[in-house]
PDB file of N, CA and C in Angstrom:
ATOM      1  N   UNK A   1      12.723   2.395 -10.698  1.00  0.00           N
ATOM      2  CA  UNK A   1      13.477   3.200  -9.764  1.00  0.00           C
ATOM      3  C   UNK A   1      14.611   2.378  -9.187  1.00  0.00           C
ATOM      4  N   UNK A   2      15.485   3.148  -9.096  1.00  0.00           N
ATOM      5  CA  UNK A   2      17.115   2.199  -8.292  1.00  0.00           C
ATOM      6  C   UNK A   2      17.078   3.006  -7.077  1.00  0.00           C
ATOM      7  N   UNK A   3      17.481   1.718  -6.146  1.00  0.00           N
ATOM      8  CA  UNK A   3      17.436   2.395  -4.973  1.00  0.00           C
ATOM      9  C   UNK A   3      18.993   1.384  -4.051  1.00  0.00           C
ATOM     10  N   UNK A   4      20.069   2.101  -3.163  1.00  0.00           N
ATOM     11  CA  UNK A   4      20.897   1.346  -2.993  1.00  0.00           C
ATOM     12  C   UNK A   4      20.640   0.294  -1.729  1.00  0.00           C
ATOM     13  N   UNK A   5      21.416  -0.887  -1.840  1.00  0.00           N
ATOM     14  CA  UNK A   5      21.049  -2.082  -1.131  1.00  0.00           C
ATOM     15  C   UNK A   5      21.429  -1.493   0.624  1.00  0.00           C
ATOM     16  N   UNK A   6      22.078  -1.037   0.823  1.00  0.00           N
ATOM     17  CA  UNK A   6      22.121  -0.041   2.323  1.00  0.00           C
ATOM     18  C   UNK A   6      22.058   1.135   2.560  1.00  0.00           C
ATOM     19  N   UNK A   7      21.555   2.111   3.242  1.00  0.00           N
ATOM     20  CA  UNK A   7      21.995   3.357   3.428  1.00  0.00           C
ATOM     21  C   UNK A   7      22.205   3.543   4.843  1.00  0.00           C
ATOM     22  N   UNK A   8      22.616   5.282   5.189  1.00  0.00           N
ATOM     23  CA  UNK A   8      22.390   5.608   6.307  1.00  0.00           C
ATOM     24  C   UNK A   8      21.122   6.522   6.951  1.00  0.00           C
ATOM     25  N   UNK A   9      20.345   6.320   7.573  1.00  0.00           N
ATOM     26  CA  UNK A   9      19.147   7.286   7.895  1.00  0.00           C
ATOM     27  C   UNK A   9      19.311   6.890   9.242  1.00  0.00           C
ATOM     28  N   UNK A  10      18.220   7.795   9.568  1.00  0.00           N
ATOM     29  CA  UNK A  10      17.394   8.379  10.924  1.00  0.00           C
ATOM     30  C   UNK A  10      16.739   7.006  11.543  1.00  0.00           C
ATOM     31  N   UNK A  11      17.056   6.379  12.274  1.00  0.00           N
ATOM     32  CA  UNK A  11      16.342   5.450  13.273  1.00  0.00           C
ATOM     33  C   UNK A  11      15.188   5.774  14.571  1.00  0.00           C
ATOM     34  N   UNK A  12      14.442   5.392  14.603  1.00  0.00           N
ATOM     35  CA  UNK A  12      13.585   6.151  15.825  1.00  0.00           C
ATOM     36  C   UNK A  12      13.779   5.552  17.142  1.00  0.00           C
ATOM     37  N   UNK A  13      14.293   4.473  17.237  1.00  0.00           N
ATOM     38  CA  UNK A  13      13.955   3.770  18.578  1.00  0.00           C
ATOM     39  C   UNK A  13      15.598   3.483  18.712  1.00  0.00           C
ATOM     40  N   UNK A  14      16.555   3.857  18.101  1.00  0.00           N
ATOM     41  CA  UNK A  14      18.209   4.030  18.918  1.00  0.00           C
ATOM     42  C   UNK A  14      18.260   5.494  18.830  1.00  0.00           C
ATOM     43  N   UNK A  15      17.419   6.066  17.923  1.00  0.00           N
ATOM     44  CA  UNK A  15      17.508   7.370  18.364  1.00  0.00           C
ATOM     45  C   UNK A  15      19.156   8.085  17.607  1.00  0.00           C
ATOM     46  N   UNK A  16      19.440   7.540  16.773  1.00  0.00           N
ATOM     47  CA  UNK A  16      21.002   7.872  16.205  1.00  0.00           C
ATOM     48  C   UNK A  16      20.958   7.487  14.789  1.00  0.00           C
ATOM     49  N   UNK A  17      21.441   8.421  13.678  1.00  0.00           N
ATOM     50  CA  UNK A  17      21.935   7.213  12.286  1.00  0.00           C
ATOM     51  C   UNK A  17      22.489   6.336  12.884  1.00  0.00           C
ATOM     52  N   UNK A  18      21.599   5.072  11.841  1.00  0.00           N
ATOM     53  CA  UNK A  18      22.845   3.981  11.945  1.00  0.00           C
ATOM     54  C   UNK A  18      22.389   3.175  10.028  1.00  0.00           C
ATOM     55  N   UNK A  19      23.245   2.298   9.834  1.00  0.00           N
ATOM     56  CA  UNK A  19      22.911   2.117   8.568  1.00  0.00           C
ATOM     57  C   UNK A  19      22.186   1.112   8.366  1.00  0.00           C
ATOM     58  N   UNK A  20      21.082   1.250   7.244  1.00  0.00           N
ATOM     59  CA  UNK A  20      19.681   0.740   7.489  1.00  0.00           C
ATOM     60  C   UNK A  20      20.097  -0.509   5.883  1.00  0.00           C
ATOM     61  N   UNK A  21      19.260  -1.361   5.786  1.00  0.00           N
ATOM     62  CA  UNK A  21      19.209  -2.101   4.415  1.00  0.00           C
ATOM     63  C   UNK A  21      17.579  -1.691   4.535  1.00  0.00           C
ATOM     64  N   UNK A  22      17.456  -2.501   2.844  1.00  0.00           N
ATOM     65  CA  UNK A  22      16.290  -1.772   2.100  1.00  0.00           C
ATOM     66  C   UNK A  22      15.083  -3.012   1.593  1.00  0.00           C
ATOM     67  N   UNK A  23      14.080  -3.261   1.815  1.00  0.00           N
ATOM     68  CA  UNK A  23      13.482  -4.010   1.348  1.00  0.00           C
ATOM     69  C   UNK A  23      12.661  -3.851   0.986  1.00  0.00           C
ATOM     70  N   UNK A  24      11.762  -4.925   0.383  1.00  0.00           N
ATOM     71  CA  UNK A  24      10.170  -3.989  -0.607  1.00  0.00           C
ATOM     72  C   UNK A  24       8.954  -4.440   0.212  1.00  0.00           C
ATOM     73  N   UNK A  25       8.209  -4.299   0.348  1.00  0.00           N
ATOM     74  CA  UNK A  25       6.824  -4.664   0.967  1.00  0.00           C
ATOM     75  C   UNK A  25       6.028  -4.040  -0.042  1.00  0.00           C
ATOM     76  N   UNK A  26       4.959  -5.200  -0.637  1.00  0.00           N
ATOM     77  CA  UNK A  26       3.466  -4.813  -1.541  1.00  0.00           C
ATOM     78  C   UNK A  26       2.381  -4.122  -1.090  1.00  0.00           C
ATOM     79  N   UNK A  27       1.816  -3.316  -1.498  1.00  0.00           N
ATOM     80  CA  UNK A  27       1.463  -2.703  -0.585  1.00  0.00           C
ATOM     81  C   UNK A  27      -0.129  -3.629  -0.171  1.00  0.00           C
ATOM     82  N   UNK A  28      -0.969  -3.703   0.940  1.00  0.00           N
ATOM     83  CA  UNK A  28      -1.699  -4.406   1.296  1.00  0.00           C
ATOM     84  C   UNK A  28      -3.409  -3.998   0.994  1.00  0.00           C
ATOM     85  N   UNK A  29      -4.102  -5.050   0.187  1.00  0.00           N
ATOM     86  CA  UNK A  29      -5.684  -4.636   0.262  1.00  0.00           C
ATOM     87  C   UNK A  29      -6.510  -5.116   0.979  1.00  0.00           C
ATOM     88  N   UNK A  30      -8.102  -4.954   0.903  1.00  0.00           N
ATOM     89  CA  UNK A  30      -8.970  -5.906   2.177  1.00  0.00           C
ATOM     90  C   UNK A  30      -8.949  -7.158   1.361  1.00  0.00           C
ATOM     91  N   UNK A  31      -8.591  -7.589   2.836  1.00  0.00           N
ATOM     92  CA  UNK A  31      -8.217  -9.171   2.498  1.00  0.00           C
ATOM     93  C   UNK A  31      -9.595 -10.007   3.412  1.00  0.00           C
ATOM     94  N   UNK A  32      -9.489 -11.521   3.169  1.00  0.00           N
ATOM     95  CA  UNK A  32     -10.508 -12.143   3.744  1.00  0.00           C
ATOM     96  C   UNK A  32     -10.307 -12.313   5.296  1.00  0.00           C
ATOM     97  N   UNK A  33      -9.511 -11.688   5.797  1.00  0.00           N
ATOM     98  CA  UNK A  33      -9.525 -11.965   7.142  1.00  0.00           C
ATOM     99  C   UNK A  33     -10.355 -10.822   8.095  1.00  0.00           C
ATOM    100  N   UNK A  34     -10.326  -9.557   7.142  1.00  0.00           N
ATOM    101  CA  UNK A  34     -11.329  -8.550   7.338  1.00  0.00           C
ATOM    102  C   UNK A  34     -12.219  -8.180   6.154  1.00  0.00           C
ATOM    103  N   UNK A  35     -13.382  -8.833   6.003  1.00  0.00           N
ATOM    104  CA  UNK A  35     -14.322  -8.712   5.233  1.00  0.00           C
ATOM    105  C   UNK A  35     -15.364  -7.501   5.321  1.00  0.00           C
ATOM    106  N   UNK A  36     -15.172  -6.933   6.445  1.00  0.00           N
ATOM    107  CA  UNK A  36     -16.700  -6.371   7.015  1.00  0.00           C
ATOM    108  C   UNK A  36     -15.741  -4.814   7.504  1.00  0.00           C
ATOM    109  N   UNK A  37     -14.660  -4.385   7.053  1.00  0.00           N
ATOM    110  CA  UNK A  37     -14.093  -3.271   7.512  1.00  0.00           C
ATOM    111  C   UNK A  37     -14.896  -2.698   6.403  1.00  0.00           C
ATOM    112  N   UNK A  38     -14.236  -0.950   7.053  1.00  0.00           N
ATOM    113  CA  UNK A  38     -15.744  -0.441   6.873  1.00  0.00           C
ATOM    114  C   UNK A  38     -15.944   0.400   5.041  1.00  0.00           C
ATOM    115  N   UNK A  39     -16.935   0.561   4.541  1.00  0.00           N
ATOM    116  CA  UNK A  39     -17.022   0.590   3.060  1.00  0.00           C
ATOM    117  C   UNK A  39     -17.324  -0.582   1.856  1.00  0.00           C
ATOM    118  N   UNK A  40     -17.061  -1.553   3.039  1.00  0.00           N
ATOM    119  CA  UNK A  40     -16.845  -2.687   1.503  1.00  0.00           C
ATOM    120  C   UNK A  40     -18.296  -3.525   2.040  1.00  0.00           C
ATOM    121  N   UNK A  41     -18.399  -4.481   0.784  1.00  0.00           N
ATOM    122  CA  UNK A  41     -19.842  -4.600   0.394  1.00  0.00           C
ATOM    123  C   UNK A  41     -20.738  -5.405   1.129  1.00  0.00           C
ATOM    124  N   UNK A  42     -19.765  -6.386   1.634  1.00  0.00           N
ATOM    125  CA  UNK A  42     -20.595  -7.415   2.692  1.00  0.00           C
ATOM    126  C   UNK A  42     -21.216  -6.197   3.925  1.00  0.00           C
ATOM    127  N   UNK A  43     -20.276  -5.727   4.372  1.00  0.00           N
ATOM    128  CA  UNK A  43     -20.501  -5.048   5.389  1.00  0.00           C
ATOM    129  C   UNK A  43     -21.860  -4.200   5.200  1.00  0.00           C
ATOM    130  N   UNK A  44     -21.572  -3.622   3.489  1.00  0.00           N
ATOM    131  CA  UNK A  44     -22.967  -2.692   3.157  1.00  0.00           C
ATOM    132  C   UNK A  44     -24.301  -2.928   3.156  1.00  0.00           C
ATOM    133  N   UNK A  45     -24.036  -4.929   2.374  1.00  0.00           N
ATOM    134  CA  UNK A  45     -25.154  -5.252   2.254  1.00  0.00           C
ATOM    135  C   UNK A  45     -26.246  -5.763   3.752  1.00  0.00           C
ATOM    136  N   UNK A  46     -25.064  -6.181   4.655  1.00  0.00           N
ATOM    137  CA  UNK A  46     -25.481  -6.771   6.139  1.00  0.00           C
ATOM    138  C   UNK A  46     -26.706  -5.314   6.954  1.00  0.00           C
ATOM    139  N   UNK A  47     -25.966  -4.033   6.647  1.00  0.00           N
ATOM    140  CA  UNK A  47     -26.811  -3.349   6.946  1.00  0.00           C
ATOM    141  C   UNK A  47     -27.478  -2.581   6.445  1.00  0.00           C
ATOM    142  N   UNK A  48     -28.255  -2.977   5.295  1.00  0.00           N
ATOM    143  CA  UNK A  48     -28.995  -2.457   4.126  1.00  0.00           C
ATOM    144  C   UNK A  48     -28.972  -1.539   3.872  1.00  0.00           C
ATOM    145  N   UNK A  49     -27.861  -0.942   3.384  1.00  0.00           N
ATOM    146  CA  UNK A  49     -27.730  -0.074   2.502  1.00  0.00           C
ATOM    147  C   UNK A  49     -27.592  -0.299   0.927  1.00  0.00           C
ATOM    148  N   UNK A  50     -27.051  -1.314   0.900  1.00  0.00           N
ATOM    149  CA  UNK A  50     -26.545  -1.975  -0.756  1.00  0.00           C
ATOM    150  C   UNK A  50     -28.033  -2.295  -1.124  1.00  0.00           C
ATOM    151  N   UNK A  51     -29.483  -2.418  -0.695  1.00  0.00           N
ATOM    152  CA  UNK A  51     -30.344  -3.045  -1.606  1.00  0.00           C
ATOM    153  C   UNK A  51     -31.519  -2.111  -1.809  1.00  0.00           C
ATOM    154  N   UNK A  52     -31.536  -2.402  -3.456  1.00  0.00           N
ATOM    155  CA  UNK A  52     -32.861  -2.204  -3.907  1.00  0.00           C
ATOM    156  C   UNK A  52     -32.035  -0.412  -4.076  1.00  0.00           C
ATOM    157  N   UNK A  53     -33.213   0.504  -5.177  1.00  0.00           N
ATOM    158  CA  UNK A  53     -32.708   1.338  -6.039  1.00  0.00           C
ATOM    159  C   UNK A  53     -33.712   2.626  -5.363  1.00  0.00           C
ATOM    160  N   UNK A  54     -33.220   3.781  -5.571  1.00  0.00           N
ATOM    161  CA  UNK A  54     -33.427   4.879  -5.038  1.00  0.00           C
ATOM    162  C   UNK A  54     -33.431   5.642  -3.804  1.00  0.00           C
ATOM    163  N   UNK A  55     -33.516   6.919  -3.457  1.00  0.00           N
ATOM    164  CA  UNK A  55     -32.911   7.398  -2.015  1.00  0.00           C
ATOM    165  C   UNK A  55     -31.614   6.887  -1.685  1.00  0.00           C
ATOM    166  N   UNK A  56     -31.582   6.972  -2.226  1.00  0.00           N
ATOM    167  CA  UNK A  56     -29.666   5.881  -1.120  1.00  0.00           C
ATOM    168  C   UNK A  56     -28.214   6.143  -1.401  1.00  0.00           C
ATOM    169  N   UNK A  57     -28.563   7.999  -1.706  1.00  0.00           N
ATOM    170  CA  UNK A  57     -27.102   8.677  -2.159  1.00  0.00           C
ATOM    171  C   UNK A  57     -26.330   7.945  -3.435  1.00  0.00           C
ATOM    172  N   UNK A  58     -24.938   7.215  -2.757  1.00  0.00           N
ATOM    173  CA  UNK A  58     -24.789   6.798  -4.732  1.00  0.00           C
ATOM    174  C   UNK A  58     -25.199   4.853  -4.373  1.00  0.00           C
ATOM    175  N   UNK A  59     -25.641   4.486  -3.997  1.00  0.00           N
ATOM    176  CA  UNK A  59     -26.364   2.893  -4.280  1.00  0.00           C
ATOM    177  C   UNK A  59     -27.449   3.151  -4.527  1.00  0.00           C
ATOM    178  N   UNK A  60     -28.075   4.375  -5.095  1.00  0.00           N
ATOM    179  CA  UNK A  60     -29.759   4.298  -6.248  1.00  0.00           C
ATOM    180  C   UNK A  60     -29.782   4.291  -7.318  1.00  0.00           C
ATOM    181  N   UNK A  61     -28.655   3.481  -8.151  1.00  0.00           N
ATOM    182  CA  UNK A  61     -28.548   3.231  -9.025  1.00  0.00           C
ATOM    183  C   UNK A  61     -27.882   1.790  -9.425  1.00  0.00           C
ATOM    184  N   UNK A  62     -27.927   1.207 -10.571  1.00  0.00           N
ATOM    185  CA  UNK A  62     -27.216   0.377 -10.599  1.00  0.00           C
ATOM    186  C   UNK A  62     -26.087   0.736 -11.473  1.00  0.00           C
ATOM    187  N   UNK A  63     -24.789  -0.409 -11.050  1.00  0.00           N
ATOM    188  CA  UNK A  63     -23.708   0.095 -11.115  1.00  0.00           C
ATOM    189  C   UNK A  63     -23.548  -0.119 -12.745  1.00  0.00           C
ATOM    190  N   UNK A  64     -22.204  -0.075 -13.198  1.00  0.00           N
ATOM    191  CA  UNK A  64     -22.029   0.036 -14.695  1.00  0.00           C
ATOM    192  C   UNK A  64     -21.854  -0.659 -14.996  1.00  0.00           C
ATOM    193  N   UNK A  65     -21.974  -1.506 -16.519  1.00  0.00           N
ATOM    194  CA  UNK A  65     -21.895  -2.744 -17.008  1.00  0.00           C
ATOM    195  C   UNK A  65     -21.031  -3.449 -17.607  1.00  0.00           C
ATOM    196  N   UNK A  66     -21.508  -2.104 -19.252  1.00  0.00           N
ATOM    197  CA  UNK A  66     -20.489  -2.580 -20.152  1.00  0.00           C
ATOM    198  C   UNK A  66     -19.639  -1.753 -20.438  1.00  0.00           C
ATOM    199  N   UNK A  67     -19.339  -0.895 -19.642  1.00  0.00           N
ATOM    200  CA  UNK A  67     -17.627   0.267 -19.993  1.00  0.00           C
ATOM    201  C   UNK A  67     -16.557  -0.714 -19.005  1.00  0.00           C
ATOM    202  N   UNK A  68     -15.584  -1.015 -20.078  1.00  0.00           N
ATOM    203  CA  UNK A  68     -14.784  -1.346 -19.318  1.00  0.00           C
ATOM    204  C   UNK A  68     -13.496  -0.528 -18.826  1.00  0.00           C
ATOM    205  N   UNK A  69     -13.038  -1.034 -17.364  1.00  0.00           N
ATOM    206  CA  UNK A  69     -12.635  -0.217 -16.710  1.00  0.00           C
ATOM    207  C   UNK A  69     -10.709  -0.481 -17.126  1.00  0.00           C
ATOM    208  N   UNK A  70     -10.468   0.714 -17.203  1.00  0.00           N
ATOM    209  CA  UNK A  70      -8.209   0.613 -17.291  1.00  0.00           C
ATOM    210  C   UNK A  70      -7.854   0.506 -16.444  1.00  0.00           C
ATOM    211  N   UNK A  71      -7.077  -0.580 -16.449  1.00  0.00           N
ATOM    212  CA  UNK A  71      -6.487  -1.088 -15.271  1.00  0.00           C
ATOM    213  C   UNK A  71      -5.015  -0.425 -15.365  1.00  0.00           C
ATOM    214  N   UNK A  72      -4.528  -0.388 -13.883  1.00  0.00           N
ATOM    215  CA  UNK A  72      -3.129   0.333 -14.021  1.00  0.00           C
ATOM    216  C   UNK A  72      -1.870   0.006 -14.033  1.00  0.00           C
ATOM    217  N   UNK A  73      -0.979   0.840 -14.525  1.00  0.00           N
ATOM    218  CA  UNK A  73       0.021  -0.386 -15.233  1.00  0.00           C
ATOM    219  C   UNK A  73       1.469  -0.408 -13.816  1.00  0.00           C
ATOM    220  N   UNK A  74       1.457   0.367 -13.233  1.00  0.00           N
ATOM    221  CA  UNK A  74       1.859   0.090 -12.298  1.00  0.00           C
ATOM    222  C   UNK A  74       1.444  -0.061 -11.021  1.00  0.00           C
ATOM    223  N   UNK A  75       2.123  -0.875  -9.741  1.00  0.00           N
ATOM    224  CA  UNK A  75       1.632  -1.352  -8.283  1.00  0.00           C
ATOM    225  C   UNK A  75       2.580  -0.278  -7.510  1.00  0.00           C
ATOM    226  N   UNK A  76       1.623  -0.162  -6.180  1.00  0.00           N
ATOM    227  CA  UNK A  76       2.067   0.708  -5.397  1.00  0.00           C
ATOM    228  C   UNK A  76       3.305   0.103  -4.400  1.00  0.00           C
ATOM    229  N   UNK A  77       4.291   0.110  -3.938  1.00  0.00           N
ATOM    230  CA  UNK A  77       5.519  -0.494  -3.291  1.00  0.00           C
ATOM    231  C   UNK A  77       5.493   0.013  -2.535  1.00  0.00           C
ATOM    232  N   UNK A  78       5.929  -0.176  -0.796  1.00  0.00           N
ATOM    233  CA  UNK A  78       6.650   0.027  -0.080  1.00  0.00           C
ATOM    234  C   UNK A  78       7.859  -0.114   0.361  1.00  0.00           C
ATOM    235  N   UNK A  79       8.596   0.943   0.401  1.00  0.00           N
ATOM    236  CA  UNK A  79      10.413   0.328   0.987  1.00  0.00           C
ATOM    237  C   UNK A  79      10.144   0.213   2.417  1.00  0.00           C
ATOM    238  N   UNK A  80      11.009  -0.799   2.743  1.00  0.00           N
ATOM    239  CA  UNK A  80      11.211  -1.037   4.118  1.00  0.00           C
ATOM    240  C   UNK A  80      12.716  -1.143   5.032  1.00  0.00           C
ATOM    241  N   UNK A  81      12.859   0.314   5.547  1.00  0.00           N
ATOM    242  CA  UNK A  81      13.915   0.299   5.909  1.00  0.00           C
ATOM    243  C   UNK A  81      14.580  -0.708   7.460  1.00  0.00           C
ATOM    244  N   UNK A  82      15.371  -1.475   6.994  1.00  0.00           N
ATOM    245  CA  UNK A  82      15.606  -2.557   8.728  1.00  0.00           C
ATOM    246  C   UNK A  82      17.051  -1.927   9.576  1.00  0.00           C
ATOM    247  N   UNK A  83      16.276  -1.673  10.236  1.00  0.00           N
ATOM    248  CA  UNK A  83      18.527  -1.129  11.329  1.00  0.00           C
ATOM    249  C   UNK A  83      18.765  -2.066  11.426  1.00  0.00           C
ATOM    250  N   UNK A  84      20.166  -1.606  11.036  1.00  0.00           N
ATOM    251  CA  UNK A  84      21.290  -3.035  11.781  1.00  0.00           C
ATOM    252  C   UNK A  84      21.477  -3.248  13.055  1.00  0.00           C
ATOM    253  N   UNK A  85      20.891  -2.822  14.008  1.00  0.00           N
ATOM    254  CA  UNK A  85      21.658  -1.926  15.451  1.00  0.00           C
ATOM    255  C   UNK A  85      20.604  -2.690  16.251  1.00  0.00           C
ATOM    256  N   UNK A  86      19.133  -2.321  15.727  1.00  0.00           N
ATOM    257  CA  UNK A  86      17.673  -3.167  16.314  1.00  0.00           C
ATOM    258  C   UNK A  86      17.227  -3.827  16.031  1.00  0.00           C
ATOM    259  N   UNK A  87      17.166  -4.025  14.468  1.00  0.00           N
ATOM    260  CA  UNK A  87      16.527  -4.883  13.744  1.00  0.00           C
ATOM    261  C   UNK A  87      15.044  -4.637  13.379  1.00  0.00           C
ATOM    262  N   UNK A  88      14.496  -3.368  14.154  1.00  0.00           N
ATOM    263  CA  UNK A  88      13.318  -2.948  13.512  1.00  0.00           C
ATOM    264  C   UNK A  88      13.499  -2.460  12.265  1.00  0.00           C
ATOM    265  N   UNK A  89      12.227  -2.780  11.830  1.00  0.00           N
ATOM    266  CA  UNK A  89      11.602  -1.865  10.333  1.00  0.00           C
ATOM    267  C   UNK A  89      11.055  -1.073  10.326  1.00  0.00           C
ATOM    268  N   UNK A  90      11.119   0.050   9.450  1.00  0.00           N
ATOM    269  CA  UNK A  90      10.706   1.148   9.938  1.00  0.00           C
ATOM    270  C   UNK A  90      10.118   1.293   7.791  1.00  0.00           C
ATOM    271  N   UNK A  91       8.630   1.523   7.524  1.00  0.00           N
ATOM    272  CA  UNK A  91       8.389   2.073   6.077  1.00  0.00           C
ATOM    273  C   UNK A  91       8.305   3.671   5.946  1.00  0.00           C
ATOM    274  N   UNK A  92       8.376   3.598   4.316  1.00  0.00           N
ATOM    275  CA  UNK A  92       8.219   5.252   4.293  1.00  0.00           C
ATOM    276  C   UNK A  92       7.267   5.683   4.650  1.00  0.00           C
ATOM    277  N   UNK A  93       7.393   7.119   4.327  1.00  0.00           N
ATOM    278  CA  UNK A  93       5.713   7.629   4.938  1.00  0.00           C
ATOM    279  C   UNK A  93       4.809   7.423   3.961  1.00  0.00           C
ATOM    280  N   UNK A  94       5.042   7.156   2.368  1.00  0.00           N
ATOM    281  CA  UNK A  94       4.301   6.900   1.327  1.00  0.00           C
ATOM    282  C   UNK A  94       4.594   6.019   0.752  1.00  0.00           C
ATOM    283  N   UNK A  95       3.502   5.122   0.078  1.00  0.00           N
ATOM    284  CA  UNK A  95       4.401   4.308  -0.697  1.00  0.00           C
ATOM    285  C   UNK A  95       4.576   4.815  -2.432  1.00  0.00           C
ATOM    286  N   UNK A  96       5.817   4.411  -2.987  1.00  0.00           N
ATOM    287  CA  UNK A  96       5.679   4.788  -4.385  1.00  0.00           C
ATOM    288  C   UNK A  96       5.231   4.320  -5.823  1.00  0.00           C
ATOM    289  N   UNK A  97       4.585   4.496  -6.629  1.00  0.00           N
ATOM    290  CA  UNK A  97       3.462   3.950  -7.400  1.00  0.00           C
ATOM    291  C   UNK A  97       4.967   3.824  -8.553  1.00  0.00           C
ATOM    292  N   UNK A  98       5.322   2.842  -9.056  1.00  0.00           N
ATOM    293  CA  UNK A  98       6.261   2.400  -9.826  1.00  0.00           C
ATOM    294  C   UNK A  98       6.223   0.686 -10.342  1.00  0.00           C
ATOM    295  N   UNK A  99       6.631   1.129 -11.365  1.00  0.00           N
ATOM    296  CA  UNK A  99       6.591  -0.368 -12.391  1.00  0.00           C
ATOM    297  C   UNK A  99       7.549  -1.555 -11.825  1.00  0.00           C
ATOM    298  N   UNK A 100       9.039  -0.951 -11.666  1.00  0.00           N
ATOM    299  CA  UNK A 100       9.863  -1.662 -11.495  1.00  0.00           C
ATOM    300  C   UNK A 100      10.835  -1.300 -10.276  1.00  0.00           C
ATOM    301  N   UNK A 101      10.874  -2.061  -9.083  1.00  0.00           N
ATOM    302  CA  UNK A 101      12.083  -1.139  -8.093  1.00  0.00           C
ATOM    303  C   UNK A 101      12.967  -2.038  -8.007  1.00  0.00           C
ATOM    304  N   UNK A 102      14.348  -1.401  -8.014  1.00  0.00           N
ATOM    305  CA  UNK A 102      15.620  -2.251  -8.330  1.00  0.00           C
ATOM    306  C   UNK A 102      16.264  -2.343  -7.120  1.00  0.00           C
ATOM    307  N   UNK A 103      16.925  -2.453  -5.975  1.00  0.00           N
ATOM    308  CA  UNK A 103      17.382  -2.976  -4.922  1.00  0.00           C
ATOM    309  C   UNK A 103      19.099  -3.183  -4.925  1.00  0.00           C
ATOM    310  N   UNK A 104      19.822  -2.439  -4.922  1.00  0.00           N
ATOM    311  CA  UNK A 104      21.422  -3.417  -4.790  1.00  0.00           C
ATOM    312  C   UNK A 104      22.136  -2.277  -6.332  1.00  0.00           C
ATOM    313  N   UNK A 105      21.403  -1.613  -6.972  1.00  0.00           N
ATOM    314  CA  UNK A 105      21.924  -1.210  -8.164  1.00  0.00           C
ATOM    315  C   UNK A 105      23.305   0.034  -7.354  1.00  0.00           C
ATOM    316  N   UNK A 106      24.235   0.065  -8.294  1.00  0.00           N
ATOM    317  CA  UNK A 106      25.239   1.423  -8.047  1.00  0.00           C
ATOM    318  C   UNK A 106      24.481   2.530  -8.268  1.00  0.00           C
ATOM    319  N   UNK A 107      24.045   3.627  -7.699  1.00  0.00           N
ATOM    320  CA  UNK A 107      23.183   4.782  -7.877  1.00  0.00           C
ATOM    321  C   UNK A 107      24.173   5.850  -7.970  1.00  0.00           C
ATOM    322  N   UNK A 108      24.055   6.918  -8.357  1.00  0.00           N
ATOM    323  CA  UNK A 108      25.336   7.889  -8.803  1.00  0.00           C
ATOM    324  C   UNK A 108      24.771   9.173  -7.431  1.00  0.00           C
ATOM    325  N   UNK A 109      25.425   9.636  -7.075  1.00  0.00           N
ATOM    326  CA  UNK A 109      24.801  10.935  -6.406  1.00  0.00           C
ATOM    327  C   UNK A 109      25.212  12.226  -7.306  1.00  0.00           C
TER     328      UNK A 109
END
């Protein structure tokens, strides 16, 4: 995807267009600084739910072995729009699942 190195948008905190530049942010997973947020496994196993097989909705089973799993060929991106005016950043409301994002390209309207 090409996207141009400035535009003009909607600012929230001057409250006016003003013209924004564009940057990328990855998008973020559980990392080791939160281990125990909620779903993931330490957390599961601390309060026994993760052990031992049956009754236990989907952990009464064991998990799968030998199917291996497709991995995907593209990462999810965030743009990050910065005012010139505040200097806040402001991201989209989604991020977009794309291979390659280009930054600075001439885009045609």
């Amino acid at each position: 995807m090409k996207f141009p190195k400035q535009m003009k948008r909607y600012c929230p905190t001057c409250k006016k267009h003003t013209t924004q530049t564009l940057s990328v942010a990855k998008q973020k997973s559980r990392s080791s600084t939160h281990p125990l947020s909620r779903g993931s496994t330490p957390r599961l196993k601390s309060r026994s739910i993760r052990m031992g097989y049956g009754n236990q909705g989907r952990y009464s089973r064991k998990g799968p072995k030998d199917w291996k799993r497709k991995t995907k060929m593209t990462k999810r991106l965030t743009v990050l729009y910065t005012c010139s005016v505040c200097k806040k950043a402001k991201g989209m409301i989604s991020a977009i699942r794309t291979a390659r994002l280009e930054i600075g390209e001439k885009v045609a309207k």
